[in-house]
C-alpha atoms as a PDB file:
ATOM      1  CA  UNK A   1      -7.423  10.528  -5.305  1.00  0.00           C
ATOM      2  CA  UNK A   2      -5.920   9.766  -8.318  1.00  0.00           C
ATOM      3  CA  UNK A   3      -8.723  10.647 -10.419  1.00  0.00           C
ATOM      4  CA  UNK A   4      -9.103  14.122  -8.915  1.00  0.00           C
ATOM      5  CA  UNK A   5      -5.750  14.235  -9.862  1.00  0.00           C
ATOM      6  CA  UNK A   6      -5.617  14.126 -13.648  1.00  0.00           C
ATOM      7  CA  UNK A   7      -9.132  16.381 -13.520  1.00  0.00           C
ATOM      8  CA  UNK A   8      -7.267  18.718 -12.036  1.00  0.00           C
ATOM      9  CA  UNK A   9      -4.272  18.566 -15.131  1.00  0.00           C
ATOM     10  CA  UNK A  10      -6.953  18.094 -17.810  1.00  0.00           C
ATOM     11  CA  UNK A  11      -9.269  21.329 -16.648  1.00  0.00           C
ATOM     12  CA  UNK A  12      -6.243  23.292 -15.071  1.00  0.00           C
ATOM     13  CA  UNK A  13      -9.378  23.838 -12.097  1.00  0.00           C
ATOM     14  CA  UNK A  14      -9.014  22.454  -8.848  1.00  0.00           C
ATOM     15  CA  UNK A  15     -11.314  19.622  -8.187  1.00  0.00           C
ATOM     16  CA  UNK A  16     -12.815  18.116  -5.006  1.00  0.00           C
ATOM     17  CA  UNK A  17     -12.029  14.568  -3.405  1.00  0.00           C
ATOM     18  CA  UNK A  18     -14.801  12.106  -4.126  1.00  0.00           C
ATOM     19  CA  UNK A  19     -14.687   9.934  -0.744  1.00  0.00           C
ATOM     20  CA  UNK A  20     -16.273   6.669  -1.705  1.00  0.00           C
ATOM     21  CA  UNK A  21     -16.097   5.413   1.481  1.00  0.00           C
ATOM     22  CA  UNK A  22     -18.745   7.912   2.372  1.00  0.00           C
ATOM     23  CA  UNK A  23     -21.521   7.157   0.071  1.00  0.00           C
ATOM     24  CA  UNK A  24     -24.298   5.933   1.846  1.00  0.00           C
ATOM     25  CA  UNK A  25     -21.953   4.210   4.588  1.00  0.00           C
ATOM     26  CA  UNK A  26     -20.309   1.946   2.354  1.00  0.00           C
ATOM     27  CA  UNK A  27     -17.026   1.555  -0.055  1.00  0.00           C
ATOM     28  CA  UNK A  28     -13.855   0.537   0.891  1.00  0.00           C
ATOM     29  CA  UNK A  29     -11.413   2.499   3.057  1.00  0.00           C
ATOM     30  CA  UNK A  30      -8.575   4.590   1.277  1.00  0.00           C
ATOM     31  CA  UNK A  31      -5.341   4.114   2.132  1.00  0.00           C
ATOM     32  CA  UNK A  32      -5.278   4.247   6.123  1.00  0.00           C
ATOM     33  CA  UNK A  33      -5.354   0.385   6.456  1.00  0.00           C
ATOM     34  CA  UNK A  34      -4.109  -2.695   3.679  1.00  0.00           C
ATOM     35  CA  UNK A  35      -6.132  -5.913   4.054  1.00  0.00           C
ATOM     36  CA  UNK A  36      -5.020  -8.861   2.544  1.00  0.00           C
ATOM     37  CA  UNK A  37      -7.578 -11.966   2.292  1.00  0.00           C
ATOM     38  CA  UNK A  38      -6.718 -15.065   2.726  1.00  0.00           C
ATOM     39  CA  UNK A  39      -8.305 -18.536   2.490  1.00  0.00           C
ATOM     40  CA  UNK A  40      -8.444 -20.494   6.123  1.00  0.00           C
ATOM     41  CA  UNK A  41      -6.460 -23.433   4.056  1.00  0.00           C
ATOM     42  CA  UNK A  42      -3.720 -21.061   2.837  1.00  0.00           C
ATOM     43  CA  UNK A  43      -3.862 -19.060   6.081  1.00  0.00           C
ATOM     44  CA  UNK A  44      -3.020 -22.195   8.202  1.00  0.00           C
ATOM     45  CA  UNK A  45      -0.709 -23.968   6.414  1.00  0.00           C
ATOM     46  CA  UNK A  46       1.200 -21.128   5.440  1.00  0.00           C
ATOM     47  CA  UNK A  47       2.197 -18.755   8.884  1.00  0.00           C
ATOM     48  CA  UNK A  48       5.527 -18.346   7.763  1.00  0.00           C
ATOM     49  CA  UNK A  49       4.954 -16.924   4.580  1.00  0.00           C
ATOM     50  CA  UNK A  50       2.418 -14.809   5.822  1.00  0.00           C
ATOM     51  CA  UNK A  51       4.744 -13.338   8.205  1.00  0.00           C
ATOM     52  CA  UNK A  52       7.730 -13.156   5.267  1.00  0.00           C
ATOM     53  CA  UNK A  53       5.213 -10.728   3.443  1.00  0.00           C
ATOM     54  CA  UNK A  54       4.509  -9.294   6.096  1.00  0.00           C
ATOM     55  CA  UNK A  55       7.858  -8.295   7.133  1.00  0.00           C
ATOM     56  CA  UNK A  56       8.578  -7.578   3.447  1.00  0.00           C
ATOM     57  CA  UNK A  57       5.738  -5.263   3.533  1.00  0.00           C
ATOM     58  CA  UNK A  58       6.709  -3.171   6.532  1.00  0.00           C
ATOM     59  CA  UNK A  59      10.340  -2.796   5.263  1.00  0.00           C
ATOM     60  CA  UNK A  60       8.836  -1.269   1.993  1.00  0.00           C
ATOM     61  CA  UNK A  61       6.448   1.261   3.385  1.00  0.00           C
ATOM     62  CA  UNK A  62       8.964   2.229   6.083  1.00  0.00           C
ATOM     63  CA  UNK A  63      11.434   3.017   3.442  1.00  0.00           C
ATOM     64  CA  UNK A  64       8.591   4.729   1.265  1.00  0.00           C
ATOM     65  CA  UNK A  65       7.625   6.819   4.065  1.00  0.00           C
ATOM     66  CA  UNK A  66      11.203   7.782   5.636  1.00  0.00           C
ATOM     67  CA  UNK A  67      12.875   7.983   2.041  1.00  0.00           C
ATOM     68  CA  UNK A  68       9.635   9.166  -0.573  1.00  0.00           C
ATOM     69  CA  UNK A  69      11.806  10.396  -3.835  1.00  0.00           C
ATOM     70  CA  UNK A  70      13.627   7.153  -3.891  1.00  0.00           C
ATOM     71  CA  UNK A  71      10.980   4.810  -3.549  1.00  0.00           C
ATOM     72  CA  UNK A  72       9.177   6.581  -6.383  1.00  0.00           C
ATOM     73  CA  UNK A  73      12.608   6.321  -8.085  1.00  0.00           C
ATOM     74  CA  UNK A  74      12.277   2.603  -7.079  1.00  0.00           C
ATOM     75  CA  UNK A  75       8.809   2.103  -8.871  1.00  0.00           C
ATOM     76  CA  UNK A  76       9.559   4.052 -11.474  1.00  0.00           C
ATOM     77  CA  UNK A  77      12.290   1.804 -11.982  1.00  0.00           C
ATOM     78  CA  UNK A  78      10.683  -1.045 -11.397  1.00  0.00           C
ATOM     79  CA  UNK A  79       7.236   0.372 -14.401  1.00  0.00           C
ATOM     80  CA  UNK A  80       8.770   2.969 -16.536  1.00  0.00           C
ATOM     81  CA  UNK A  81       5.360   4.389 -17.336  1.00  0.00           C
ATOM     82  CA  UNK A  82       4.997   5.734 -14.424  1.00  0.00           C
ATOM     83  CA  UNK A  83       7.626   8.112 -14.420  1.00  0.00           C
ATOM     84  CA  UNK A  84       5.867  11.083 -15.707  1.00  0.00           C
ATOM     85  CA  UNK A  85       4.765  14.209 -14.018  1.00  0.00           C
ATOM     86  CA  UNK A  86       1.089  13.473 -13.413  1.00  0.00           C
ATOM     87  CA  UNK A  87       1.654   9.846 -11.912  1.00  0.00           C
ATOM     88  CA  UNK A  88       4.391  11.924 -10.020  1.00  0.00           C
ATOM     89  CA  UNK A  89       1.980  14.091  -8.641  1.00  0.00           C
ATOM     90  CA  UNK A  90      -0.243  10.847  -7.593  1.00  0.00           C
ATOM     91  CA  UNK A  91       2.406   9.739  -6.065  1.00  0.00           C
ATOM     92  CA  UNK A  92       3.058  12.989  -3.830  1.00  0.00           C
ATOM     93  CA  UNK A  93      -0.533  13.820  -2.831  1.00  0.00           C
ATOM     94  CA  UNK A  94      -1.375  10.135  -1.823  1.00  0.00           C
ATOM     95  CA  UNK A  95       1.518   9.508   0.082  1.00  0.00           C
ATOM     96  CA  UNK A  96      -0.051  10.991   3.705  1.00  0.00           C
ATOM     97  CA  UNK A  97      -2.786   8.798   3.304  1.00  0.00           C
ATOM     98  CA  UNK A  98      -0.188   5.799   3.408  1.00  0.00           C
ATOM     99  CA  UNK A  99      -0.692   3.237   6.198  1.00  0.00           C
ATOM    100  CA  UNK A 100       1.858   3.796   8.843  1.00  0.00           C
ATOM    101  CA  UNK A 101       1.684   0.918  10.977  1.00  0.00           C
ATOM    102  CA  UNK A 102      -0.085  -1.649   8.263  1.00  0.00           C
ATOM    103  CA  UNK A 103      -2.486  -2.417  11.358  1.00  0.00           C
ATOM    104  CA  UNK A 104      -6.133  -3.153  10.614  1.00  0.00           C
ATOM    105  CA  UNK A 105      -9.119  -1.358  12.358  1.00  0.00           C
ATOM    106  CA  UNK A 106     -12.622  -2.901  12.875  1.00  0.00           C
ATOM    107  CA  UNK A 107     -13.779   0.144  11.020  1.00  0.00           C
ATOM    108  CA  UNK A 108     -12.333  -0.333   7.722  1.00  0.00           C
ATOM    109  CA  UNK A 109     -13.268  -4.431   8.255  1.00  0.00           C
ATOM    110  CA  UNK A 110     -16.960  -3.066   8.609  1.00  0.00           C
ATOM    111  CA  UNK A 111     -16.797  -0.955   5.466  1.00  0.00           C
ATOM    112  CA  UNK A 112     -15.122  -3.485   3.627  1.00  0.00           C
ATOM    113  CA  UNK A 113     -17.517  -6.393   5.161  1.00  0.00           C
ATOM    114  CA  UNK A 114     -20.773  -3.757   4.413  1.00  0.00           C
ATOM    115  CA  UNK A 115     -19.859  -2.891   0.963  1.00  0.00           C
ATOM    116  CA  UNK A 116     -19.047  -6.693  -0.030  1.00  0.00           C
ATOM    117  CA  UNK A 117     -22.727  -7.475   0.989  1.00  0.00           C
ATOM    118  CA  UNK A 118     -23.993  -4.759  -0.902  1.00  0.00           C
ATOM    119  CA  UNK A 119     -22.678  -6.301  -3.915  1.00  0.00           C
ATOM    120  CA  UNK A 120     -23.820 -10.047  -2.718  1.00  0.00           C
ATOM    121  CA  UNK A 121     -20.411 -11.277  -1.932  1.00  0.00           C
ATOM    122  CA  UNK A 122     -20.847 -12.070   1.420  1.00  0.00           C
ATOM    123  CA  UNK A 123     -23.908 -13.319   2.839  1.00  0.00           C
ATOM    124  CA  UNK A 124     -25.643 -10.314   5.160  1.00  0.00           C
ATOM    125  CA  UNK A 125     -25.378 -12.289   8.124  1.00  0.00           C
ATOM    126  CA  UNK A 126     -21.371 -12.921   7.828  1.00  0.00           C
ATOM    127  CA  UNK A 127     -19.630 -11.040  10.910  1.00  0.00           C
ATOM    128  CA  UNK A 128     -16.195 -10.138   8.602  1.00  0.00           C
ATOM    129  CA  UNK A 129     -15.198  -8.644  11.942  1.00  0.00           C
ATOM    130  CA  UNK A 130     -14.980 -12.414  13.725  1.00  0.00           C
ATOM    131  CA  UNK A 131     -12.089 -12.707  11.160  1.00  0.00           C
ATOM    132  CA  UNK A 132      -9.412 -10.341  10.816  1.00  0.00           C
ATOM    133  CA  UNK A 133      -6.235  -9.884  12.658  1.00  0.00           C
ATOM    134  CA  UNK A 134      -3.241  -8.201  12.932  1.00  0.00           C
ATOM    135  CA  UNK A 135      -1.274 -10.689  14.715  1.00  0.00           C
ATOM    136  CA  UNK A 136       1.315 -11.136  11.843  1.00  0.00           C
ATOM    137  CA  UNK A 137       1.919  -7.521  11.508  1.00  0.00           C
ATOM    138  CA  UNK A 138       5.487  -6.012  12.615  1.00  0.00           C
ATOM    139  CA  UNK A 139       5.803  -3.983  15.083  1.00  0.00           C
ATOM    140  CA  UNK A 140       6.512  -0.096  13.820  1.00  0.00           C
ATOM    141  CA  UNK A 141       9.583   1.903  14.017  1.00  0.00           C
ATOM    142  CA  UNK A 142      12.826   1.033  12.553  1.00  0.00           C
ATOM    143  CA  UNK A 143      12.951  -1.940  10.087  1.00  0.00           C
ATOM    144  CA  UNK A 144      14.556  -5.292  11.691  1.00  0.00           C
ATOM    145  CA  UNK A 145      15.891  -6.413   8.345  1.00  0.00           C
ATOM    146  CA  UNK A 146      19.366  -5.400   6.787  1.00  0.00           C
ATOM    147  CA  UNK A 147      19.114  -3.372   3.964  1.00  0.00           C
ATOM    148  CA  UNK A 148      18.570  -5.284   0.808  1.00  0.00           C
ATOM    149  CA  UNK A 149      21.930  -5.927  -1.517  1.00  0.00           C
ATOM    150  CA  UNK A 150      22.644  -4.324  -4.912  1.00  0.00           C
ATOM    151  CA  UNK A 151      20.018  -5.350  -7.278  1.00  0.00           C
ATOM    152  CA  UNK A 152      16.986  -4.465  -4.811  1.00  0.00           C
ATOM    153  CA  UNK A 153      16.484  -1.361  -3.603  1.00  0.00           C
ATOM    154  CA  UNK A 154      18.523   1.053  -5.576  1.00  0.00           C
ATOM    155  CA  UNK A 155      19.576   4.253  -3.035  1.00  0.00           C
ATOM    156  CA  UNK A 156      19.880   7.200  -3.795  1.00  0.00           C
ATOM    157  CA  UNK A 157      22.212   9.861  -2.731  1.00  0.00           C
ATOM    158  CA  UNK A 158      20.430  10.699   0.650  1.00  0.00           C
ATOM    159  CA  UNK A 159      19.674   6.693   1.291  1.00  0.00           C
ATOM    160  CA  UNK A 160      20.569   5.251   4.160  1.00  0.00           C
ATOM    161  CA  UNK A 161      20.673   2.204   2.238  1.00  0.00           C
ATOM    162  CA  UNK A 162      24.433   2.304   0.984  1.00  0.00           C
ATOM    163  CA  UNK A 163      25.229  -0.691  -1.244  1.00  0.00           C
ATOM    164  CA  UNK A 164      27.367  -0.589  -4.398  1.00  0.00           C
ATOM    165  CA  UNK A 165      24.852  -0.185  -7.159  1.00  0.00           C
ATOM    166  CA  UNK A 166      25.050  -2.562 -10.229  1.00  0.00           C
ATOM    167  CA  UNK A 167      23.536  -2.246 -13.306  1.00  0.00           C
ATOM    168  CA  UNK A 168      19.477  -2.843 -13.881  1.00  0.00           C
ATOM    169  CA  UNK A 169      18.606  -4.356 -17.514  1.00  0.00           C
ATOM    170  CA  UNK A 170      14.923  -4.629 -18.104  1.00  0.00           C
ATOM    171  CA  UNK A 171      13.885  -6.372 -20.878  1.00  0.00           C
ATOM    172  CA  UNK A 172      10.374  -5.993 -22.542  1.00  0.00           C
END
């Protein structure tokens, strides 16, 4: 992805994708699933914050999917050095590959679970799969939270999102 990407500006050539996820059946997926890891400590004691991110989570890429120029607007924002052309670009060309449901699939666990025992992370005889869930993840469609106030997401023009903007100082 995003190395393809600045090939392609440094040669002025277009450039083929690189897929490490199919090299020899292993890497990690691309962007068609997020996994977060979590200790069984932290992931028992701490179901509602878990779900919080979660939530969080599903508000943001619904509003990055639905409204794309201003959530890059909204990172850009948020890490001024992205805001250039060729991190635009990124931006742009990896957006279909964005998760659209946040669910997990046993297939990306597997890849994920393979390629960590291929570097001796996990033990070979780990079953990764006898893990993972997706019972904290929202259900798609519409977001079930308000809008956030003025000094969170910033709308644009075409937002949905209408709150009375106030101004953003970022210090270094």
């Amino acid at each position: 992805g995003m190395l393809r990407i600045e090939l392609e500006e440094l040669s002025g050539e277009p450039v083929g994708m690189l897929r490490i996820d199919e090299l020899d059946g292993l890497g990690c997926c691309c962007f068609c699933s997020i996994q977060f890891v979590a200790s069984d400590e932290y992931y028992k004691n701490n179901i509602p914050k878990i779900e919080g991110f979660m939530r969080a989570l599903r508000r943001a890429m619904d509003l990055t999917i639905e409204y794309p120029d201003e959530a890059w607007d909204i990172m850009c924002r948020a890490n001024p050095r992205l805001n250039t052309p060729l991190y635009t670009k990124i931006f742009q060309r990896t957006l279909p590959y964005f998760s659209r449901d946040l669910l997990n699939v046993e297939r990306d666990w597997t890849k994920v679970g393979d390629f960590c025992k291929h570097l001796d992370i996990l033990k070979n005889d780990f079953d990764q799969n006898s893990i993972w869930t997706n019972e904290h993840v929202p259900s798609t469609g519409t977001p079930s939270v308000a809008p956030v106030t003025a000094g969170g997401v910033l709308p644009s023009k075409t937002s949905p999102f209408a709150v009375t903007l106030e101004p953003v100082v970022i210090e270094a």
